[in-house]
Protein backbone atom coordinates (compact mmCIF):
# COMPACT_ATOMS: atom_id res chain seq x y z
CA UNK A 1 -48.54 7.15 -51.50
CA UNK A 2 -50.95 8.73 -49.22
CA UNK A 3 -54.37 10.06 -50.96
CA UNK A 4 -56.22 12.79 -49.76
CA UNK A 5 -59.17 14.47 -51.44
CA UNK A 6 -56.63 17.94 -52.32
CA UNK A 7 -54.67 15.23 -54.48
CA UNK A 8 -57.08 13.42 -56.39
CA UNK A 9 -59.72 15.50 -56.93
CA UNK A 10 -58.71 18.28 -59.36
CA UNK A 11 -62.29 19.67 -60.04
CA UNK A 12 -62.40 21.15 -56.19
CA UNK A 13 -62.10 24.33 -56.44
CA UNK A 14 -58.96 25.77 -54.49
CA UNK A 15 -60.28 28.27 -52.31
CA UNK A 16 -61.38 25.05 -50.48
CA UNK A 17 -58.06 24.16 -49.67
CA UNK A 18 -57.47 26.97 -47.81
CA UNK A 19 -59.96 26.68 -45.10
CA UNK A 20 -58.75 26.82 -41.57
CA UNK A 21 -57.77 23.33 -40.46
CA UNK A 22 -60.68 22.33 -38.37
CA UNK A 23 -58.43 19.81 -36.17
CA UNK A 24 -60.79 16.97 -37.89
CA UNK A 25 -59.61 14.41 -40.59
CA UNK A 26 -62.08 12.41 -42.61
CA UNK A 27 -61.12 9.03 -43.76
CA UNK A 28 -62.98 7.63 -46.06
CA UNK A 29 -62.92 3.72 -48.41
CA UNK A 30 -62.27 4.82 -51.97
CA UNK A 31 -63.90 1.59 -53.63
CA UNK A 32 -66.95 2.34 -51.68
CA UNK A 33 -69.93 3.05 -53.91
CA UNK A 34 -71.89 5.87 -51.57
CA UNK A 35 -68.01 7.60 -51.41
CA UNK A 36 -68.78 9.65 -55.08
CA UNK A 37 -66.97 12.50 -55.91
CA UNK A 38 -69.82 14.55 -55.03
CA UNK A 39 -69.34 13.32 -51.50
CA UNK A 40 -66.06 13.87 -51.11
CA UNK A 41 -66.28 17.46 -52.47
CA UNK A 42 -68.97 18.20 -50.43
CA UNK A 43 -66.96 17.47 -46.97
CA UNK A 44 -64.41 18.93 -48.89
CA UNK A 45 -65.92 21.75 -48.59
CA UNK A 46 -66.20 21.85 -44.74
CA UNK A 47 -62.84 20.49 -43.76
CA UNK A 48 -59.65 21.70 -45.56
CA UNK A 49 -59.30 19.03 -48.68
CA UNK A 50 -56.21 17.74 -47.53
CA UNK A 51 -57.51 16.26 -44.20
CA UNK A 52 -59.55 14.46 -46.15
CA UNK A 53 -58.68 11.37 -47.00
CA UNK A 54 -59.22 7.82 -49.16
CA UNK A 55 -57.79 4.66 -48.54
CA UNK A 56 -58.01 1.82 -51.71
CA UNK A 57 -56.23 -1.06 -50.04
CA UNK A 58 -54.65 -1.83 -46.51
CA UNK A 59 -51.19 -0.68 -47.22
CA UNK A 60 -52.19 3.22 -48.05
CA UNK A 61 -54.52 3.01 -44.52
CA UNK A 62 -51.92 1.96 -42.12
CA UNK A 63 -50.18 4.80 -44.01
CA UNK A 64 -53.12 7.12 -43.36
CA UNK A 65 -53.68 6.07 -39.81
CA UNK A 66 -49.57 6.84 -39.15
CA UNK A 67 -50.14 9.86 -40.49
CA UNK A 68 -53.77 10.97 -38.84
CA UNK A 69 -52.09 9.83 -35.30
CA UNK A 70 -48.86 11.83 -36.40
CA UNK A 71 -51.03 15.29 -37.05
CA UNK A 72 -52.71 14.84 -33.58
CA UNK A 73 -55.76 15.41 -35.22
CA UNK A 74 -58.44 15.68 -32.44
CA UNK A 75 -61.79 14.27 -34.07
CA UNK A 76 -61.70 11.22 -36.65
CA UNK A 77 -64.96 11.11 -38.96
CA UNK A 78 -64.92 7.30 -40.59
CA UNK A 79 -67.30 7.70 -43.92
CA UNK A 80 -68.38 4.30 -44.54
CA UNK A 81 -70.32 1.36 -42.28
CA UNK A 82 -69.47 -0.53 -39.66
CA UNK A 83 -67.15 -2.73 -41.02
CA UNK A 84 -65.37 0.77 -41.99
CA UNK A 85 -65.61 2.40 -38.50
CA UNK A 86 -64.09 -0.69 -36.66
CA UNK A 87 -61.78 -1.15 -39.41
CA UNK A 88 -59.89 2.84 -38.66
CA UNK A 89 -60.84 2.64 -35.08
CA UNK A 90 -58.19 -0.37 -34.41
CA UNK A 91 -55.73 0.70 -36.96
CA UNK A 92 -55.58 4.10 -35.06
CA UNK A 93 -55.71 2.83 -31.52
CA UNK A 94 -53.18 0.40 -32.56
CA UNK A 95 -50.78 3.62 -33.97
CA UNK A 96 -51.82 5.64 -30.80
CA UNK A 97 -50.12 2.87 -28.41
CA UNK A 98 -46.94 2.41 -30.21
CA UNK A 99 -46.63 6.20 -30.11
CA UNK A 100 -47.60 6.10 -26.59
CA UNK A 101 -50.19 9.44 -27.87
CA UNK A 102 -53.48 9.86 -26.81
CA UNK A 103 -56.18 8.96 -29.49
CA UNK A 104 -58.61 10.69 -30.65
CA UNK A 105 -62.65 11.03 -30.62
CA UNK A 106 -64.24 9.45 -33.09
CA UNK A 107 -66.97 10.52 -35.32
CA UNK A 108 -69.05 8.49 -38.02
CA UNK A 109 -70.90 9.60 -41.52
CA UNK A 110 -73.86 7.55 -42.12
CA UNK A 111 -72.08 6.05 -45.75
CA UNK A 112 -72.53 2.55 -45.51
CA UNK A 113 -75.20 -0.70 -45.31
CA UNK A 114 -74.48 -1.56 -41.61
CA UNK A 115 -75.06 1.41 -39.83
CA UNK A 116 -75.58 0.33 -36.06
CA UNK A 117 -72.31 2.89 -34.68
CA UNK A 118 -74.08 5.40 -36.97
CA UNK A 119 -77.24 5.70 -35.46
CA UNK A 120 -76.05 5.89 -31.94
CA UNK A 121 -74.17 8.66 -33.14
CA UNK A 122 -76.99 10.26 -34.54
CA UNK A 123 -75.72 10.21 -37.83
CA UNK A 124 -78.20 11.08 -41.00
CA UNK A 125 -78.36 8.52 -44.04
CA UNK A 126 -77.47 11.04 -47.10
CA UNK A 127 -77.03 14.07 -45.20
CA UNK A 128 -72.86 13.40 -44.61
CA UNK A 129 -71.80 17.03 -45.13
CA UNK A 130 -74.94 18.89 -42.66
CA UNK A 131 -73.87 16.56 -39.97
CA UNK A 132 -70.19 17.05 -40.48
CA UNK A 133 -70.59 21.15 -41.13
CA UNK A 134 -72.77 20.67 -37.62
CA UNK A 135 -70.15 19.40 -35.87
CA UNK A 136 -67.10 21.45 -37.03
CA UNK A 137 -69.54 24.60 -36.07
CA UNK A 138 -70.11 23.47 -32.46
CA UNK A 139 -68.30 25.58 -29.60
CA UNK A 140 -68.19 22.36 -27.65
CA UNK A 141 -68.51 18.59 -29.08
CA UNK A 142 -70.99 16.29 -27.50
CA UNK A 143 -69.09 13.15 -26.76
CA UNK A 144 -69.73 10.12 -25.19
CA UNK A 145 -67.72 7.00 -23.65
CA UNK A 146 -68.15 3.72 -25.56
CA UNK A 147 -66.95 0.55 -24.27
CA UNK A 148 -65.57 -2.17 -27.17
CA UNK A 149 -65.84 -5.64 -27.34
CA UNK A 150 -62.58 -7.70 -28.48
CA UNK A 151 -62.85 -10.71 -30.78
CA UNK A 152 -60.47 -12.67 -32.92
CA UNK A 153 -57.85 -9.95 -32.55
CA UNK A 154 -59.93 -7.13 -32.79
CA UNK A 155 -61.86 -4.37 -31.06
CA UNK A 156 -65.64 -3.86 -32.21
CA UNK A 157 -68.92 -2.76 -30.85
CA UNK A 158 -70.44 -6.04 -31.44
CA UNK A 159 -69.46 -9.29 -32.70
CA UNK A 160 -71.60 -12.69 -33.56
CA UNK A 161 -71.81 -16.92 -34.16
CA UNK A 162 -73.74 -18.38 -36.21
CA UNK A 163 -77.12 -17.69 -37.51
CA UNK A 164 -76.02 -14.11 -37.83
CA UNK A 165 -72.73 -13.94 -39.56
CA UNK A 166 -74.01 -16.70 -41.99
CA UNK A 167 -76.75 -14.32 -42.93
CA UNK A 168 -74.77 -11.61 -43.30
CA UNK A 169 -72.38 -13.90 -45.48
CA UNK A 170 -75.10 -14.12 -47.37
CA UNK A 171 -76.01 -10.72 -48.04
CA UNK A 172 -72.85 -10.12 -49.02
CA UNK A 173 -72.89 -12.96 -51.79
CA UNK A 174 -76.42 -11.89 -52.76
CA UNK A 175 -74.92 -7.89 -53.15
CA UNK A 176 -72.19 -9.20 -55.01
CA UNK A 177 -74.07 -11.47 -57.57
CA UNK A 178 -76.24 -8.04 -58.26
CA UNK A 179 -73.89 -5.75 -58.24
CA UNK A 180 -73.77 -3.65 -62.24
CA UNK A 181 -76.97 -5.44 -62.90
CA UNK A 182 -80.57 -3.55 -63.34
CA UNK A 183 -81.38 -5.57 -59.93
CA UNK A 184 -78.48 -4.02 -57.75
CA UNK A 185 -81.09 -1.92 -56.09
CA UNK A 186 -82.30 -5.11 -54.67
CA UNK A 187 -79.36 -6.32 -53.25
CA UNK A 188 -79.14 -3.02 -50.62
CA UNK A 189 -79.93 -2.51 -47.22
CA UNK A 190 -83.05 -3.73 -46.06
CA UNK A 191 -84.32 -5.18 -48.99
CA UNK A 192 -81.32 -7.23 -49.56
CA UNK A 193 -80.82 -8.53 -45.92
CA UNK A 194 -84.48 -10.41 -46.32
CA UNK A 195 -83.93 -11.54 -49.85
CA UNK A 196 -80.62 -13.12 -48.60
CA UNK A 197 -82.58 -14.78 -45.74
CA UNK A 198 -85.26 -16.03 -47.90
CA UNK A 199 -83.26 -17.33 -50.56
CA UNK A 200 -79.96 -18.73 -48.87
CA UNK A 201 -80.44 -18.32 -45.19
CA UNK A 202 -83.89 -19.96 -44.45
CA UNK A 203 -83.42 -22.87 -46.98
CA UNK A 204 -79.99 -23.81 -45.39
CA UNK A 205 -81.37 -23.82 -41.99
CA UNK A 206 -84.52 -26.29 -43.62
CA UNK A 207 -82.29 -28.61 -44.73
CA UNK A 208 -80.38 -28.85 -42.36
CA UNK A 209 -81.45 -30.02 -39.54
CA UNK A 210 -79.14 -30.43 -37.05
CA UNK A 211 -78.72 -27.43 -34.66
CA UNK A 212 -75.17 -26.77 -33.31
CA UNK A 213 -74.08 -27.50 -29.69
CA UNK A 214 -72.28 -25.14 -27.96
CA UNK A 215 -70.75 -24.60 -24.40
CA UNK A 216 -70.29 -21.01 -23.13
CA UNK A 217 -67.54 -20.83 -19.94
CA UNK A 218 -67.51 -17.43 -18.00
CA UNK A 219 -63.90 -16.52 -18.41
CA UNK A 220 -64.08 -13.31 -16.47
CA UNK A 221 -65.66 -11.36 -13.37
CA UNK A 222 -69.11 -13.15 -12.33
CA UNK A 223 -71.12 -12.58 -15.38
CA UNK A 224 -74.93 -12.57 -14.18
CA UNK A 225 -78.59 -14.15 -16.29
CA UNK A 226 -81.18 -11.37 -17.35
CA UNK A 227 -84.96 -11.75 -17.30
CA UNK A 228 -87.01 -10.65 -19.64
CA UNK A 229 -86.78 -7.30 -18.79
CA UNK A 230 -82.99 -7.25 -18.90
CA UNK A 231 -83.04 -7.90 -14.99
CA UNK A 232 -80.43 -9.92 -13.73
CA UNK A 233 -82.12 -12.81 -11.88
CA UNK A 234 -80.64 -15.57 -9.79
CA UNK A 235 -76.83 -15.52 -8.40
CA UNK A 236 -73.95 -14.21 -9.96
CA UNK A 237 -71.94 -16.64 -12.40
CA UNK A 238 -68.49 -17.46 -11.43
CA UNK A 239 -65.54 -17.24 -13.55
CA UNK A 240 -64.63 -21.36 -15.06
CA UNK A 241 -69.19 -22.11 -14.58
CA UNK A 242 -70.99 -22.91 -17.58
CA UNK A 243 -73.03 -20.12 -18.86
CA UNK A 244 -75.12 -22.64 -21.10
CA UNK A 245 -74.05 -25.68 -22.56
CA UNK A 246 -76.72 -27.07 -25.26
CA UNK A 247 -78.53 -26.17 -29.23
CA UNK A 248 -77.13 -22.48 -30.53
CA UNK A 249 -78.13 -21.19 -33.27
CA UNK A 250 -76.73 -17.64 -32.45
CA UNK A 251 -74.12 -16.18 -29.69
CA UNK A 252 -72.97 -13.00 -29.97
CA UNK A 253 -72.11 -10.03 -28.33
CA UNK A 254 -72.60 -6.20 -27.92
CA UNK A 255 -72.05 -3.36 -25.97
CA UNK A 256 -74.09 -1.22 -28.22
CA UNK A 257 -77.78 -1.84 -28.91
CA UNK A 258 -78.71 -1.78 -32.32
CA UNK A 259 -77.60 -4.09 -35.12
CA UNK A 260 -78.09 -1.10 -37.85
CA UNK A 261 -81.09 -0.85 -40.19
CA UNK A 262 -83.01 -0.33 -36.55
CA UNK A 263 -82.94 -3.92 -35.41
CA UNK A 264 -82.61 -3.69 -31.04
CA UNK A 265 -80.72 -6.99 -31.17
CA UNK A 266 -78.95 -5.93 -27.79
CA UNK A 267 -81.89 -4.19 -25.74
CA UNK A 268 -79.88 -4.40 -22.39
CA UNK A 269 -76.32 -4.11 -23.67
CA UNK A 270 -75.92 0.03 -22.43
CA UNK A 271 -77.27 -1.01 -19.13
CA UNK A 272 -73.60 -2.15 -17.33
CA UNK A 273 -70.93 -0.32 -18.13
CA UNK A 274 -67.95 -2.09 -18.12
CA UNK A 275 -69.95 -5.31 -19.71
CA UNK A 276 -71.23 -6.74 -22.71
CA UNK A 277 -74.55 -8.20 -23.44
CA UNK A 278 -74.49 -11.80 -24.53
CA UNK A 279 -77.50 -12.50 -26.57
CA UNK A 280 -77.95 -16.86 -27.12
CA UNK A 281 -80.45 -18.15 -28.97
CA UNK A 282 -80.64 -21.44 -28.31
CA UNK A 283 -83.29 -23.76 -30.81
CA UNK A 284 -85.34 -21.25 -31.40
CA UNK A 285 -88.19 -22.18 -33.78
CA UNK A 286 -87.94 -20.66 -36.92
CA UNK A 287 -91.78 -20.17 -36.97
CA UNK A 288 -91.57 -18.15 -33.36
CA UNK A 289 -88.81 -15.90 -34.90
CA UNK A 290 -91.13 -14.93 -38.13
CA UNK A 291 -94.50 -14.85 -36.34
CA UNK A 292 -92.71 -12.21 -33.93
CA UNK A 293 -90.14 -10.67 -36.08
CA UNK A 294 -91.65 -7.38 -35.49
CA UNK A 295 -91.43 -7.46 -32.01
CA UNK A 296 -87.57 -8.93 -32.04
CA UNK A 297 -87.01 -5.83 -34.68
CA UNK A 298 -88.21 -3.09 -31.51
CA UNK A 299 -85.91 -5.36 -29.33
CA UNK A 300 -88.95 -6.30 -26.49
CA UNK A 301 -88.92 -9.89 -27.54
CA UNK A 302 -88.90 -12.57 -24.75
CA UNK A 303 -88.59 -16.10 -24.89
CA UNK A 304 -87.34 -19.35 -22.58
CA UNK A 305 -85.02 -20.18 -26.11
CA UNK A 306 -83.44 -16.42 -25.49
CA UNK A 307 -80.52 -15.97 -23.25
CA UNK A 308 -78.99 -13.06 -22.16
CA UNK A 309 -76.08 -12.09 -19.85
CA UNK A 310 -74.16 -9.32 -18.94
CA UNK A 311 -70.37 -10.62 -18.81
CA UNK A 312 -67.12 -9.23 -19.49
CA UNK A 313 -65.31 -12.23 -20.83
CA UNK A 314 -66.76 -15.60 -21.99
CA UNK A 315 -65.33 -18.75 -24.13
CA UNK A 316 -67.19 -20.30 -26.44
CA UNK A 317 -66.43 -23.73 -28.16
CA UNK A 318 -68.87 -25.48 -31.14
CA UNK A 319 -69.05 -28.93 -31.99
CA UNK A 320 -68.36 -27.87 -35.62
CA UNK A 321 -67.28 -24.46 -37.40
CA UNK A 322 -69.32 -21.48 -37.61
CA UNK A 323 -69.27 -18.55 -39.50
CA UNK A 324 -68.33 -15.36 -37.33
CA UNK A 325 -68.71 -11.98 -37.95
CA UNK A 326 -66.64 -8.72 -36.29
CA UNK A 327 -68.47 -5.59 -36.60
CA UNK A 328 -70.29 -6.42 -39.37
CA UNK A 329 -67.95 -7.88 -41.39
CA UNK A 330 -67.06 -11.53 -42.27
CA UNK A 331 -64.60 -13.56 -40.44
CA UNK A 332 -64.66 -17.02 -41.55
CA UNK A 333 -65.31 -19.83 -40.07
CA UNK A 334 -64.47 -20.41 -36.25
CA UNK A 335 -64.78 -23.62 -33.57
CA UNK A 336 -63.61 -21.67 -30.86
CA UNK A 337 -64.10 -17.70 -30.08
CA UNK A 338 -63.90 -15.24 -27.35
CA UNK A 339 -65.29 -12.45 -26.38
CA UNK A 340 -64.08 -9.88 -23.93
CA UNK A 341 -64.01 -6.24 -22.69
CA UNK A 342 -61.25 -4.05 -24.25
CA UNK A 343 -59.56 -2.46 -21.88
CA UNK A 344 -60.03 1.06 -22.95
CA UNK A 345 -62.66 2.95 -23.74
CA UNK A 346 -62.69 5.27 -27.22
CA UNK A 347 -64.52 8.41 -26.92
CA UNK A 348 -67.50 8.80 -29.85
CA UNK A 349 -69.23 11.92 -31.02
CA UNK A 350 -73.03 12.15 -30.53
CA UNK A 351 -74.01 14.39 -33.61
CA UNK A 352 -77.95 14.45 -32.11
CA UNK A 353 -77.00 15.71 -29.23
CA UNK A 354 -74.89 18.11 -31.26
CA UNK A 355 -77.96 19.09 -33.26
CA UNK A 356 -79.39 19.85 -30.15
């Protein structure tokens, strides 16, 4: 049975359900903890309560996303992170091409740990219902075109190998084992992502020693090296040529770039449309990342153990398996994974610009 804020939340009061429908639904993750009652009656309060909606388990969102594709609804707000934004993004494209229906824009609300989508938008941690009330009140929205990257199945902003999705594993484990305890605070955000990497991330990679090998194929259009400055340098790569083939700690890819939290992990990934930034880092010292980690964080880091490319498909293959991560979220464990260019391009509201 479909859930909507109108039938779940009796203590809205209901002169809020008769609001003119703003042609914007709001889709929201139940079981997340920044998703409070007070949240959803405050965007309750903006949008008629019954185009908002919560989702508690896969079933009741392919139901939602039928059912938000159905209504025509023009905007999409996703309330939640970026694991929740990719999440109703391909469950709604997915609807949109069986029904052969044009999909629509989509919005995000600053409401979860991984943020990255968020702040492009221009979304504001804690301040869900100003930027949602901002938008709904604008004669005109400010949009912009955002190209997707597709991995294991799935179209994301970014996607990673290695070094990255194992930390983020392990944030996740460290959230968990904290979660109802007087600690929990720690667990969050910032604080939790270097806790995780100094207790479970940085003693793994100590012991062992052993960096991965990996070989990277260009499986698209000529894919092309980037200096320093995100310049490409040198000739352009052919489809079937090695892009490297040696130690990787890290491969991933992005066309968006921030990694949330602020972190410019993809400095030159807006710079061709139509391609991704590939970002390999190859056996880089663990020293070299902590002694510069402020300069990696403000994404002008440079170093001959740093890779990047622009490319629009590439094949990667590892000598054993490595975690993976899709937008945030974890994947498992993968030998082999590719990353391409969806072929379509969603469109994505720009609440700063909105503001403006």
């Amino acid at each position: 049975m479909l859930q909507s804020v109108a039938s779940t939340a009796g203590h809205i009061a209901p002169h809020r359900r008769t609001l003119p429908r703003a042609d914007v639904a709001v889709l929201l993750n139940a079981r997340a903890k920044a998703v409070t009652p007070g949240v959803r009656e405050a965007l309750a309060s903006i949008v008629p309560a019954d185009d908002v909606f919560l989702s508690r388990d896969h079933e009741e969102a392919a139901a939602i996303a039928d059912l938000v594709v159905a209504r025509r609804y023009g905007t999409v707000f996703t309330g939640g992170g970026d694991g929740t934004f990719v999440s109703w993004v391909n469950r709604i494209l997915e609807v949109a091409e069986r029904r052969a229906a044009r999909p629509p824009r989509f919005g995000v609300l600053a409401l979860g740990t991984g943020n990255a989508v968020a702040e492009l938008a221009g979304a504001t941690p804690r301040r869900h219902a100003e930027d949602l009330a901002r938008f709904v009140a604008a004669r005109a929205p400010a949009t912009r075109r955002l190209d997707l990257v597709t991995c294991a199945g799935r179209r994301t902003p970014f996607a990673g190998v290695g070094v990255d999705a194992a930390i983020l594993n392990d944030y996740n484990w460290l959230r968990d084992r904290l979660a109802g305890t007087p600690l929990s605070g720690l667990g969050l955000g910032a604080t939790g992502y270097g806790l995780a990497v100094a207790l479970r991330s940085a003693p793994r990679g100590l012991l062992d020693r052993r960096t991965p090998y990996c070989e990277i194929v260009n499986a698209g259009r000529p894919a092309w090296r980037l200096d320093g400055a995100g310049r490409r340098i040198g000739r352009p790569i052919p489809s079937g040529e090695l892009l490297h083939a040696g130690p990787c700690l890290v491969a991933a890819a992005s066309t968006i770039p921030t990694y949330g939290l602020g972190l410019r992990a993809f400095p030159y990934a807006d710079r061709a449309p139509g391609m991704m930034q590939l970002r390999v880092a190859t056996d880089l010292p663990a020293t070299t990342i902590l002694l510069n980690l402020h300069r990696i964080w403000a994404g002008d880091f440079a170093h001959e153990k740093l890779l990047d490319f622009h490319a629009d498909r590439v094949a990667l293959r590892f000598d054993r398996a490595m975690p993976l991560q899709v937008g945030g979220d974890a994947e498992g464990w993968r030998e082999e994974v590719t990353f391409g260019m969806a072929e379509e391009q969603i469109e994505l509201v720009e609440l700063a610009r909105a503001a403006a």
